[in-house]
N, C-alpha and C. Protein backbone atom coordinates (compact mmCIF):
# COMPACT_ATOMS: atom_id res chain seq x y z
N UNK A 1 -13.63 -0.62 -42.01
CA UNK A 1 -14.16 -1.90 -41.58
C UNK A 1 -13.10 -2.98 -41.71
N UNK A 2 -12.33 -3.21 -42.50
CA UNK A 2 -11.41 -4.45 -43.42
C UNK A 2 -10.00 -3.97 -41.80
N UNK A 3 -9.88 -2.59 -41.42
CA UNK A 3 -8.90 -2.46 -40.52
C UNK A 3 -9.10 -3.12 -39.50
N UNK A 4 -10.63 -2.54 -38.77
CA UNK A 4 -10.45 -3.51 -38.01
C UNK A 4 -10.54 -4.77 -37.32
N UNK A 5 -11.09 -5.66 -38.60
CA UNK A 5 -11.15 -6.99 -38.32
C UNK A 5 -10.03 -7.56 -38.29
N UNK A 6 -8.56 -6.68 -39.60
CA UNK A 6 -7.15 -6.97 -38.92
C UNK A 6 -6.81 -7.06 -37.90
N UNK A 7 -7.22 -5.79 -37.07
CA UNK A 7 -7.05 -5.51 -36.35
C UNK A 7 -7.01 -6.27 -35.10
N UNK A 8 -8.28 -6.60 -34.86
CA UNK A 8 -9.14 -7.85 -34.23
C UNK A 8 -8.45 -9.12 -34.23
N UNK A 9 -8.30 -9.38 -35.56
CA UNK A 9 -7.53 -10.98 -35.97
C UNK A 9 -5.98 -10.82 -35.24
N UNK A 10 -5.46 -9.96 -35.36
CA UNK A 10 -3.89 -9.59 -35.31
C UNK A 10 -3.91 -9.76 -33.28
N UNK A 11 -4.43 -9.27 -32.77
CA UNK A 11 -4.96 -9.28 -31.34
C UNK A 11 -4.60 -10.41 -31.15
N UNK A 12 -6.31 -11.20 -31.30
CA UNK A 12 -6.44 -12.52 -31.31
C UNK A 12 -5.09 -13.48 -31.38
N UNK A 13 -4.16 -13.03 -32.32
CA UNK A 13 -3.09 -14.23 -32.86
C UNK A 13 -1.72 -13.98 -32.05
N UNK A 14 -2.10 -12.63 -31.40
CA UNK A 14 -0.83 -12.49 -30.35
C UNK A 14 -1.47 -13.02 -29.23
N UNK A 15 -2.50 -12.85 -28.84
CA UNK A 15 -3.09 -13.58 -27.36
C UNK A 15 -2.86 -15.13 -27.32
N UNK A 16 -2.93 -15.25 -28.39
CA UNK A 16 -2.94 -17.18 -28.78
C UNK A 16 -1.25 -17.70 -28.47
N UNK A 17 -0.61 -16.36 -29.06
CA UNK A 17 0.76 -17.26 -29.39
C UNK A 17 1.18 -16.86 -27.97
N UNK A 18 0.60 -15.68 -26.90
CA UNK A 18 1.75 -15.76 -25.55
C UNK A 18 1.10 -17.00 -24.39
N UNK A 19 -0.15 -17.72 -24.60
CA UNK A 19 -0.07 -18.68 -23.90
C UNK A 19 0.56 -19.73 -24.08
N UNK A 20 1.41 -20.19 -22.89
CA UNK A 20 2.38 -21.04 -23.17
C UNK A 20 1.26 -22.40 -23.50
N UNK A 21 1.78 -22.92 -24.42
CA UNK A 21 1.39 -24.63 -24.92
C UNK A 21 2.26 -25.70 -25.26
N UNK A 22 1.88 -26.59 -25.40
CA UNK A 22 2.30 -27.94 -25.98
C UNK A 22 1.48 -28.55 -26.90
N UNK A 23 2.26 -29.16 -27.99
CA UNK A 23 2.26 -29.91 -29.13
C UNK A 23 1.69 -31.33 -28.07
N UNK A 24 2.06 -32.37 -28.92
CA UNK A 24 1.60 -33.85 -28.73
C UNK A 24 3.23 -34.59 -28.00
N UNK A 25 3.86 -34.11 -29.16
CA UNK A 25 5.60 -34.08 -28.96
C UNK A 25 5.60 -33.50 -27.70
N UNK A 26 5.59 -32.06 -27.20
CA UNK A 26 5.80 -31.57 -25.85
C UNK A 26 5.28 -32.40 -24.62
N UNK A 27 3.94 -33.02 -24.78
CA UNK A 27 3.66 -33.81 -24.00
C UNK A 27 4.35 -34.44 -23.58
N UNK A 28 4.55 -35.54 -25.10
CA UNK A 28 5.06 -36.89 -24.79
C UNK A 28 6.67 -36.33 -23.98
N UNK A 29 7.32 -35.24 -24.39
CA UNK A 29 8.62 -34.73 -23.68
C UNK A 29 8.40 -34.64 -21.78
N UNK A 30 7.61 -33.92 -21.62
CA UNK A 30 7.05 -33.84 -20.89
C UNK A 30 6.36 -34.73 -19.71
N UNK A 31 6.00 -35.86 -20.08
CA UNK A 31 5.57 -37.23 -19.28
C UNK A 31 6.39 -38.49 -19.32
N UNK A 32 7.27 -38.25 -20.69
CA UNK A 32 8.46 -38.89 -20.87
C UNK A 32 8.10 -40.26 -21.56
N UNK A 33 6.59 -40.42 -22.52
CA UNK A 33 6.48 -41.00 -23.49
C UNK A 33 6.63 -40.54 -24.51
N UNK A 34 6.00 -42.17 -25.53
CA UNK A 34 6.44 -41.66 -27.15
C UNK A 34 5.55 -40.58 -27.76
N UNK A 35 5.62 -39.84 -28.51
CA UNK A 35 4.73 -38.83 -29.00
C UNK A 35 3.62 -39.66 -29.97
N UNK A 36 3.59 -40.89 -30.35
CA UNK A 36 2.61 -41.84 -30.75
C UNK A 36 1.76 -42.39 -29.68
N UNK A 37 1.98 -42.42 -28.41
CA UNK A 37 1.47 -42.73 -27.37
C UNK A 37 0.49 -41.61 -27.10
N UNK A 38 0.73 -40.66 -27.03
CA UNK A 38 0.08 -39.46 -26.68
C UNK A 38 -0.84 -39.31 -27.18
N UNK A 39 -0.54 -39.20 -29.05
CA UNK A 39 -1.48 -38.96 -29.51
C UNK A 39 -2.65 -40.44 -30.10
N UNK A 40 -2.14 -41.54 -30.17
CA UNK A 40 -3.20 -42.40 -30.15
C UNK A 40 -3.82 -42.90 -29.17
N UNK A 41 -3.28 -42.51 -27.65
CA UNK A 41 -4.00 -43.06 -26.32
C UNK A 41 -4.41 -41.70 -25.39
N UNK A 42 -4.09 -41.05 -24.54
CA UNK A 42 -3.56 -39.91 -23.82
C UNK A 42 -4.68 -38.81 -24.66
N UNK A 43 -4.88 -38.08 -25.50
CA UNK A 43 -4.98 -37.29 -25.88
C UNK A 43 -6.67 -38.10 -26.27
N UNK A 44 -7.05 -39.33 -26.29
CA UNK A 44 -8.33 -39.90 -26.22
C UNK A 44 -8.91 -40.01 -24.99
N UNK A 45 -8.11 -39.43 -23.95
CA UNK A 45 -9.07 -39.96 -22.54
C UNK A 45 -10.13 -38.56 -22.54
N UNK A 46 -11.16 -39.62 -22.17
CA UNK A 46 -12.29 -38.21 -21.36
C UNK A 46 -11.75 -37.15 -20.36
N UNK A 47 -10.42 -37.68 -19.51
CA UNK A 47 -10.36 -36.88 -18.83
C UNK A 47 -9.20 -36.13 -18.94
N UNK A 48 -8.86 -36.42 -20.22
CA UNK A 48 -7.24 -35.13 -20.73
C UNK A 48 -8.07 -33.93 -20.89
N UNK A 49 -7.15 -32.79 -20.89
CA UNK A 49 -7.65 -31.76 -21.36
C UNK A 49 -7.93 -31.53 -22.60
N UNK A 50 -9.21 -30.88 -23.27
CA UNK A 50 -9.06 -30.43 -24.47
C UNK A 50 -7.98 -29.80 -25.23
N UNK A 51 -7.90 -29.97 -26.42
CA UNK A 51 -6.88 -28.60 -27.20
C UNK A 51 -7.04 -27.29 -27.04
N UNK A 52 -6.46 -26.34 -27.04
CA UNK A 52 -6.59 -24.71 -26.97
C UNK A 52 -6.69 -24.29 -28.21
N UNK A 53 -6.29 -25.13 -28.93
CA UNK A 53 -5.75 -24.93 -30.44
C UNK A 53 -5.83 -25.88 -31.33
N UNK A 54 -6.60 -25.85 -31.96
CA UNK A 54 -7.13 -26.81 -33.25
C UNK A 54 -7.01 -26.17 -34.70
N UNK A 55 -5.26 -26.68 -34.99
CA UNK A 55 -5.06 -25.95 -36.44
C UNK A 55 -5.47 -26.91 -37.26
N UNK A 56 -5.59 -27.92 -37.32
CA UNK A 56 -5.86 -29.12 -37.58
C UNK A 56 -5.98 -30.63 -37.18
N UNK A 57 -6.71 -31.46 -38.00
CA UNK A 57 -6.81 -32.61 -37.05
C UNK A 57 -5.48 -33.28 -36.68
N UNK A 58 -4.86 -32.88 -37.59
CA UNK A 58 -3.00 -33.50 -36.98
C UNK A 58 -2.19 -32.60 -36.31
N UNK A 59 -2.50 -30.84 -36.10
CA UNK A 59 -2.04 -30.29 -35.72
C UNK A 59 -2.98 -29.71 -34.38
N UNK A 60 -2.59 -29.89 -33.11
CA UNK A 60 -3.50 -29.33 -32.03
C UNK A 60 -2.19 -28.96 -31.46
N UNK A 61 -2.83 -27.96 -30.33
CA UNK A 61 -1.61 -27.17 -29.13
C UNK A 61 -2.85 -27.08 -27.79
N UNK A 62 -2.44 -27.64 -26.63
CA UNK A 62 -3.11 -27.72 -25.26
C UNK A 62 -2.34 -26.65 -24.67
N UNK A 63 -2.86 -25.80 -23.71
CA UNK A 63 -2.44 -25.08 -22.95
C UNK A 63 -1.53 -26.07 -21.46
N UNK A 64 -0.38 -25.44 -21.18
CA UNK A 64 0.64 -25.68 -20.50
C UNK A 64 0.26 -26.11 -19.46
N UNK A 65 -0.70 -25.21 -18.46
CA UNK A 65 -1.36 -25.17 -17.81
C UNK A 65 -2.33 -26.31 -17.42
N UNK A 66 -3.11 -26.42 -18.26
CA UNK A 66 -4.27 -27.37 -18.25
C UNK A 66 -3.43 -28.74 -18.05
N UNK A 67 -1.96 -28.99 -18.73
CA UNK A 67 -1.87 -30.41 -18.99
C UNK A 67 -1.26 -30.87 -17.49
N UNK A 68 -0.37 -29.79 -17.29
CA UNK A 68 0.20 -29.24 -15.86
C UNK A 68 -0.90 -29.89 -14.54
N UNK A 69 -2.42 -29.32 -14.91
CA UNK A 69 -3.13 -29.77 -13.98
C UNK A 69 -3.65 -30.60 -13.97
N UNK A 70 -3.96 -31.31 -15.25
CA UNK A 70 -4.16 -32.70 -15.30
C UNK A 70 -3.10 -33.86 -14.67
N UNK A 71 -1.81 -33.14 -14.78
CA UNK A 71 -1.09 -34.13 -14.51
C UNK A 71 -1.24 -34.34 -12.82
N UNK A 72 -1.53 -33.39 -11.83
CA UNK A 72 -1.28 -33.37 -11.05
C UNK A 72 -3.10 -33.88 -10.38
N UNK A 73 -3.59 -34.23 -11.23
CA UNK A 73 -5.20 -34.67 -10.33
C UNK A 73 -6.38 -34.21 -10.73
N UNK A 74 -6.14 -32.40 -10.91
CA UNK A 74 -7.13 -31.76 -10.61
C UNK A 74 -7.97 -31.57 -11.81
């Protein structure tokens, strides 16, 4: 039983780490603001994407993708 919830977990943490993401920092790299901008304005709109990844309340990761398509409208 204890194997394969490793098992399970270990999965899980490689699936997580090959989607490409961004930090708050990557953003702000990325749109070519400050990474304080991002995260006290930008990262509050209704219509940003959620996090993919909530390691904590100071630590989040958005999928690449999502921010990708936000940026572009959709």
């Amino acid at each position: 039983m204890n194997c394969t919830t490793t098992t399970a977990t270990t999965t899980h943490s490689t699936m997580a780490s090959s989607v490409p993401r961004l930090d708050t920092a990557g953003i702000a790299a990325l749109l070519g603001l400050s990474r304080e901008h991002v995260t006290d304005r930008l990262t509050k709109r209704v219509d940003f994407p959620k996090p993919y990844i909530n390691v904590s309340r100071r630590t989040r990761y958005w999928r690449t993708s999502d921010v990708l398509a936000w940026m572009r409208g959709k």
